[in-house]
C-alpha atoms as a PDB file:
ATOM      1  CA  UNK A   1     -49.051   7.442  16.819  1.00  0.00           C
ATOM      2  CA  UNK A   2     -45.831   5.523  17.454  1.00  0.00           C
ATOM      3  CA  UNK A   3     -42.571   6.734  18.071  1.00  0.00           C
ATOM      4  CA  UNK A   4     -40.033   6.471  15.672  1.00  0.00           C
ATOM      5  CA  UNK A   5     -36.516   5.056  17.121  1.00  0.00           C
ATOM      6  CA  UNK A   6     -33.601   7.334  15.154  1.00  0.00           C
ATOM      7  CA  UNK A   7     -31.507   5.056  13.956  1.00  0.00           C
ATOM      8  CA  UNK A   8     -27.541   5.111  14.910  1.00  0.00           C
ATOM      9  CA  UNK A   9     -25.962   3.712  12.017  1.00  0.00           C
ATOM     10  CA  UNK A  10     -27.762   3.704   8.305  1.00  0.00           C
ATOM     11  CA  UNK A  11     -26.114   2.422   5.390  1.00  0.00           C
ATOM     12  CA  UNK A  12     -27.492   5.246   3.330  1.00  0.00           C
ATOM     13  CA  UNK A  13     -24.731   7.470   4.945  1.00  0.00           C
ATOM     14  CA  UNK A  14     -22.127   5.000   4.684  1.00  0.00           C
ATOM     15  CA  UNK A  15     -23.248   4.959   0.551  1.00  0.00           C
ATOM     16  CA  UNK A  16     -23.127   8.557  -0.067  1.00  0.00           C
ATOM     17  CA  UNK A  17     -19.544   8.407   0.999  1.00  0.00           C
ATOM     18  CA  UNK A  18     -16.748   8.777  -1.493  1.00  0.00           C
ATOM     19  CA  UNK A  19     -14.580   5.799  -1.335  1.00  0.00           C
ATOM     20  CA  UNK A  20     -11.898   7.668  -0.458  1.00  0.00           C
ATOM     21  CA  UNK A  21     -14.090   8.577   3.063  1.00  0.00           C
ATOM     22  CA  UNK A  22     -15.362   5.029   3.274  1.00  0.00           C
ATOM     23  CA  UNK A  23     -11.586   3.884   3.244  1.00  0.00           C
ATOM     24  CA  UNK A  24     -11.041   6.105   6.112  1.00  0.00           C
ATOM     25  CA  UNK A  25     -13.401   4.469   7.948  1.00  0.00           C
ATOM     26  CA  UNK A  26     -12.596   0.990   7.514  1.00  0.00           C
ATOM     27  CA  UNK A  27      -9.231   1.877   8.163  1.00  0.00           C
ATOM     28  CA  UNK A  28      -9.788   4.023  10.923  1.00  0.00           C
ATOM     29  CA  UNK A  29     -12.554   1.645  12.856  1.00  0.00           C
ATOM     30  CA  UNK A  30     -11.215  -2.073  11.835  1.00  0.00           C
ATOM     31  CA  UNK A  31      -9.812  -3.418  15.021  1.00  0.00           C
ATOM     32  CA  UNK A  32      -5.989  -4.690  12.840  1.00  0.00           C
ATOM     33  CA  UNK A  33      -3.440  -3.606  14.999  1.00  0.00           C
ATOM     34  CA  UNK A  34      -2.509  -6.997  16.567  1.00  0.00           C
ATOM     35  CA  UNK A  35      -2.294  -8.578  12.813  1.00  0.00           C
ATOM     36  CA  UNK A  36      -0.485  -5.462  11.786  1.00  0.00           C
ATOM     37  CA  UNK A  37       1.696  -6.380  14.523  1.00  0.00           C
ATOM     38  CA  UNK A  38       2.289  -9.975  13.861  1.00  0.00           C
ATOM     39  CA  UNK A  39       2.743  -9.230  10.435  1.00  0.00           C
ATOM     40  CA  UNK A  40       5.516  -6.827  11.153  1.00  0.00           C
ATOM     41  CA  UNK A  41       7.584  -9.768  13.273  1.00  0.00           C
ATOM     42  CA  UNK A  42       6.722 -11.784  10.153  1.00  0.00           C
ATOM     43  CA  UNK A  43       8.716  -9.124   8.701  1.00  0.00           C
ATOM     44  CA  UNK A  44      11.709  -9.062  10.911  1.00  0.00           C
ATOM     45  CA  UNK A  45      14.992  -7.241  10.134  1.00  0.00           C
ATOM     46  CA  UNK A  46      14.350  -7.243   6.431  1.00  0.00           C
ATOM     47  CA  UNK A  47      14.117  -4.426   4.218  1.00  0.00           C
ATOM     48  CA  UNK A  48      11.256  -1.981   5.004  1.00  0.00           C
ATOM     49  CA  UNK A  49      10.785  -0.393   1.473  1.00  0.00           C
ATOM     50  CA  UNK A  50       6.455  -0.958   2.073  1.00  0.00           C
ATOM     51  CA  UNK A  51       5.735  -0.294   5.230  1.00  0.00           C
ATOM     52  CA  UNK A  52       3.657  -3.183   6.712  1.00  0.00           C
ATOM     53  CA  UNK A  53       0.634  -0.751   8.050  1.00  0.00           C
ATOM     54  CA  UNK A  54       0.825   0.800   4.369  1.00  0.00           C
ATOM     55  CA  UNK A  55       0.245  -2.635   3.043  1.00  0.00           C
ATOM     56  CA  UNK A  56      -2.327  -4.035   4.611  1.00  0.00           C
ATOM     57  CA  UNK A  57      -3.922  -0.001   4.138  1.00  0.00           C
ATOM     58  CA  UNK A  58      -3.366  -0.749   0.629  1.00  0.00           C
ATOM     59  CA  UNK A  59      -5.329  -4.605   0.591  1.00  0.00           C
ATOM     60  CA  UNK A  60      -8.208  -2.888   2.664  1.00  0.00           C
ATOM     61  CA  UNK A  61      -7.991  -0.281   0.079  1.00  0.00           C
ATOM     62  CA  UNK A  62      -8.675  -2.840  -3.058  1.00  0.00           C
ATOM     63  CA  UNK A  63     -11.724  -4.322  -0.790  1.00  0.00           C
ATOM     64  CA  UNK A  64     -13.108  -0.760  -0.212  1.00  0.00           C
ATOM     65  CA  UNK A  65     -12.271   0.130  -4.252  1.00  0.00           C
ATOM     66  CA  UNK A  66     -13.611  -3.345  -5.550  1.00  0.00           C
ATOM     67  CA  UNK A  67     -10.488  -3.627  -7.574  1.00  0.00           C
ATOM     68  CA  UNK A  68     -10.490  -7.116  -9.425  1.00  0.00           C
ATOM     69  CA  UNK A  69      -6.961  -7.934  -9.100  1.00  0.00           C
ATOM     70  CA  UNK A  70      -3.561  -6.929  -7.085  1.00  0.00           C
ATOM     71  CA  UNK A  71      -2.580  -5.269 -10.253  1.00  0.00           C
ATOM     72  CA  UNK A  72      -5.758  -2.768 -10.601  1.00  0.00           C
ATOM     73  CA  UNK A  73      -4.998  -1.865  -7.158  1.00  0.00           C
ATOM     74  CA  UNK A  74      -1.212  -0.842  -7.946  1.00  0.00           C
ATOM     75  CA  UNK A  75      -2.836   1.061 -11.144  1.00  0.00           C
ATOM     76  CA  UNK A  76      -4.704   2.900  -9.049  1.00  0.00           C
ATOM     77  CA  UNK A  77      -2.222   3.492  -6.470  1.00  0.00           C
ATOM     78  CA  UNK A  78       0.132   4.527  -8.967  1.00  0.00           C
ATOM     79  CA  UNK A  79      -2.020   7.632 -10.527  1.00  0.00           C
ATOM     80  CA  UNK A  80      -3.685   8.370  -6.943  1.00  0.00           C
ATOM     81  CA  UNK A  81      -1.499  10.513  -4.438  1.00  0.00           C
ATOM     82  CA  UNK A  82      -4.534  10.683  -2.243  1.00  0.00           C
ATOM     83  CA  UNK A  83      -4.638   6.781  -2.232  1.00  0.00           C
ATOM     84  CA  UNK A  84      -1.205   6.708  -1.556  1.00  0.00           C
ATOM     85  CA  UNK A  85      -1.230   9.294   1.305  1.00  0.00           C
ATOM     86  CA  UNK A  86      -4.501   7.260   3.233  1.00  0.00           C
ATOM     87  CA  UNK A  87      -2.323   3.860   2.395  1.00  0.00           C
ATOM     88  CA  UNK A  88       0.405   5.414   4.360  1.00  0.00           C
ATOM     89  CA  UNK A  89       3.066   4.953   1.358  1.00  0.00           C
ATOM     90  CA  UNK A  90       5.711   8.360   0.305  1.00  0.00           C
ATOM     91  CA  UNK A  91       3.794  10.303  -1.208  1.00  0.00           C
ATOM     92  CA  UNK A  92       6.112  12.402  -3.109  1.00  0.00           C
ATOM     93  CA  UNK A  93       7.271  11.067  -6.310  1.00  0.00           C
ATOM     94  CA  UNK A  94      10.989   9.077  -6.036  1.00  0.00           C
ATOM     95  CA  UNK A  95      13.659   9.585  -8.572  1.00  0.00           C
ATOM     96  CA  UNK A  96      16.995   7.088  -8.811  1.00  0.00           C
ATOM     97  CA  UNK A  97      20.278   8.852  -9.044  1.00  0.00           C
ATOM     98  CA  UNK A  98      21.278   8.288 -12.326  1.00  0.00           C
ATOM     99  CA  UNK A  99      23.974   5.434 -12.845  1.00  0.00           C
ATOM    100  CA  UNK A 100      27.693   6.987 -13.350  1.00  0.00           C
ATOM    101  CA  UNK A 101      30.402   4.674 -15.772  1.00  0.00           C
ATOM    102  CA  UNK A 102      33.723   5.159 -16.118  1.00  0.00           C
ATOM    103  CA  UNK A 103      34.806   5.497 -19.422  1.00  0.00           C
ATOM    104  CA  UNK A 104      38.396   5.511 -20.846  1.00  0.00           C
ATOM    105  CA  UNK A 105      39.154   8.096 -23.633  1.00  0.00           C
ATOM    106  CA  UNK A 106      40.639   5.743 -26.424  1.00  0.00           C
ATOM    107  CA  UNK A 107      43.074   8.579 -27.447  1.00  0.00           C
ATOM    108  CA  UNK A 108      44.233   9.897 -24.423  1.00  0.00           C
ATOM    109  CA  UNK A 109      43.968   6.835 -22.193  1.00  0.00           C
ATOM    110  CA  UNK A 110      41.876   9.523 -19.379  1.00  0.00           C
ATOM    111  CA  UNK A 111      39.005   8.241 -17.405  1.00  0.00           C
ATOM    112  CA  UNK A 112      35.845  10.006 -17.069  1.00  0.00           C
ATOM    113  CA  UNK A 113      32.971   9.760 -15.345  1.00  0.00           C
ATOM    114  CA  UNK A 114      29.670   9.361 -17.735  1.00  0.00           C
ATOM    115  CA  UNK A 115      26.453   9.753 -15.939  1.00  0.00           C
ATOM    116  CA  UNK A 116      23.499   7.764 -18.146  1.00  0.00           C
ATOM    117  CA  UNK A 117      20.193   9.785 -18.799  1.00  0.00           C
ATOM    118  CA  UNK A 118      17.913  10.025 -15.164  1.00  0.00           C
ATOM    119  CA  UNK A 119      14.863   7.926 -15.072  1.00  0.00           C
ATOM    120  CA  UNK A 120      11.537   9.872 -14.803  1.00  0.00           C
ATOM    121  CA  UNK A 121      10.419  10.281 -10.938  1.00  0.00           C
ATOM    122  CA  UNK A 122       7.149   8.165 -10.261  1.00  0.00           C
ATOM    123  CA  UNK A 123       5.636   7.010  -7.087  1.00  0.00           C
ATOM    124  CA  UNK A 124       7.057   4.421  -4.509  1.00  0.00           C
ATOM    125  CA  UNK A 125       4.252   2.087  -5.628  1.00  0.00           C
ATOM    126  CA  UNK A 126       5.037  -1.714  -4.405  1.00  0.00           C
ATOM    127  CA  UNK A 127       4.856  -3.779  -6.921  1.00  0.00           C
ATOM    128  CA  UNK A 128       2.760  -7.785  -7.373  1.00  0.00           C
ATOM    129  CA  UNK A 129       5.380  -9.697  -6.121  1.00  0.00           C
ATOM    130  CA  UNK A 130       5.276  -7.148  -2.976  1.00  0.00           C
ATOM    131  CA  UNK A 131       1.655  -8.124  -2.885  1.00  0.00           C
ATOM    132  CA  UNK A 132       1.750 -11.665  -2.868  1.00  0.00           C
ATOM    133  CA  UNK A 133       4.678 -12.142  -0.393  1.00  0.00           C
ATOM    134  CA  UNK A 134       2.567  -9.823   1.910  1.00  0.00           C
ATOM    135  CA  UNK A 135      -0.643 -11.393   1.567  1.00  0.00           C
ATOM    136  CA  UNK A 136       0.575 -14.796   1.612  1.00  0.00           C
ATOM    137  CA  UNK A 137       2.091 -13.972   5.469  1.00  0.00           C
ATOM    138  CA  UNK A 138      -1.889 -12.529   5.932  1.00  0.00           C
ATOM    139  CA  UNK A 139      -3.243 -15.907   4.845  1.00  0.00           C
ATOM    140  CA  UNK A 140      -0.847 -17.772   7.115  1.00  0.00           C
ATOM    141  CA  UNK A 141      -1.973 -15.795  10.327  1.00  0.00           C
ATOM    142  CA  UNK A 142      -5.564 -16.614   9.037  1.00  0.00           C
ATOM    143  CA  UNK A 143      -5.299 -20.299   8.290  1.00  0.00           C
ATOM    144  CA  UNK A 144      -3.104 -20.943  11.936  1.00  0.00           C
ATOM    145  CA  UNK A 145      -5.005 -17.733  14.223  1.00  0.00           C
ATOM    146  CA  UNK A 146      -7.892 -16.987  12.313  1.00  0.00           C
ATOM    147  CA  UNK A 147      -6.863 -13.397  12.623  1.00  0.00           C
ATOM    148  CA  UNK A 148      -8.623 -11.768   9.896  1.00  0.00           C
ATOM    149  CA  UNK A 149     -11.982 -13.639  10.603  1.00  0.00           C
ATOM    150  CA  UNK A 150     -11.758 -12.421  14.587  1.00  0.00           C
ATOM    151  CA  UNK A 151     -11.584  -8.443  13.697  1.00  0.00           C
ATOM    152  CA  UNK A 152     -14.609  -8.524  11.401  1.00  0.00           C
ATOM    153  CA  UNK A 153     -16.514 -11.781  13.912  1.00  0.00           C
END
């Protein structure tokens, strides 16, 4: 009788998986971290409100999720703290300071300070246009380096 050769890798284990695990592994195994670099002097100075690993977390995280569209993906981000957390985005919910006025008292002519109503906390979710700017900076490095083809090639 012939020996059977275990196999190393079997796609049976990869399938049983929760996508939350097989996230972790395509995050955790896909050589990105010169595009994540690239994209983060794409970046510059600006404003860091989405971190740029988070981001591209969160892109591999619609492949892995088979989310039709950008906006699925920020539904789902938005009512998944787990999601959130393996992105890399602040996990706890964020709440604005609510806006103070100053309003004069028509009889006495006194100022006061009127703080509006607080908006409810929710999650530091980035929103489409977040999306698009990002991935359109992923589909430059592609078209000019091929970048994205090389880690999966």
């Amino acid at each position: 009788m012939a020996a059977i050769e275990p196999s190393l890798f079997d796609w049976r284990d990869v399938d049983a998986r929760s996508d939350l695990e097989r996230l972790y592994l395509v995050r955790d195994h896909l050589p990105d971290a010169q595009l994540v670099h690239y994209l983060e002097v794409m970046r510059g100075p600006g404003r860091d409100d989405y971190p740029v690993a988070a981001m591209w977390n969160a892109v591999l995280a619609g492949v892995v999720f088979q989310h039709p569209s950008i906006e699925a993906l920020i539904r789902e981000l938005g009512r998944n703290p787990a999601l959130l957390q393996a992105c890399g985005f602040a996990v706890l919910p964020v709440q604005k300071k609510p806006a103070a006025h100053l309003v004069r008292d028509p009889v006495t002519g006194n100022m006061t300070v009127v703080y509006a109503a607080p908006e409810e906390a929710h999650y530091a979710v980035p929103d489409s246009w977040n999306f698009s700017r990002f991935l359109a900076n992923v589909i430059e490095l592609e078209e000019t380096l091929g970048m994205v083809t090389g880690m999966i090639t």
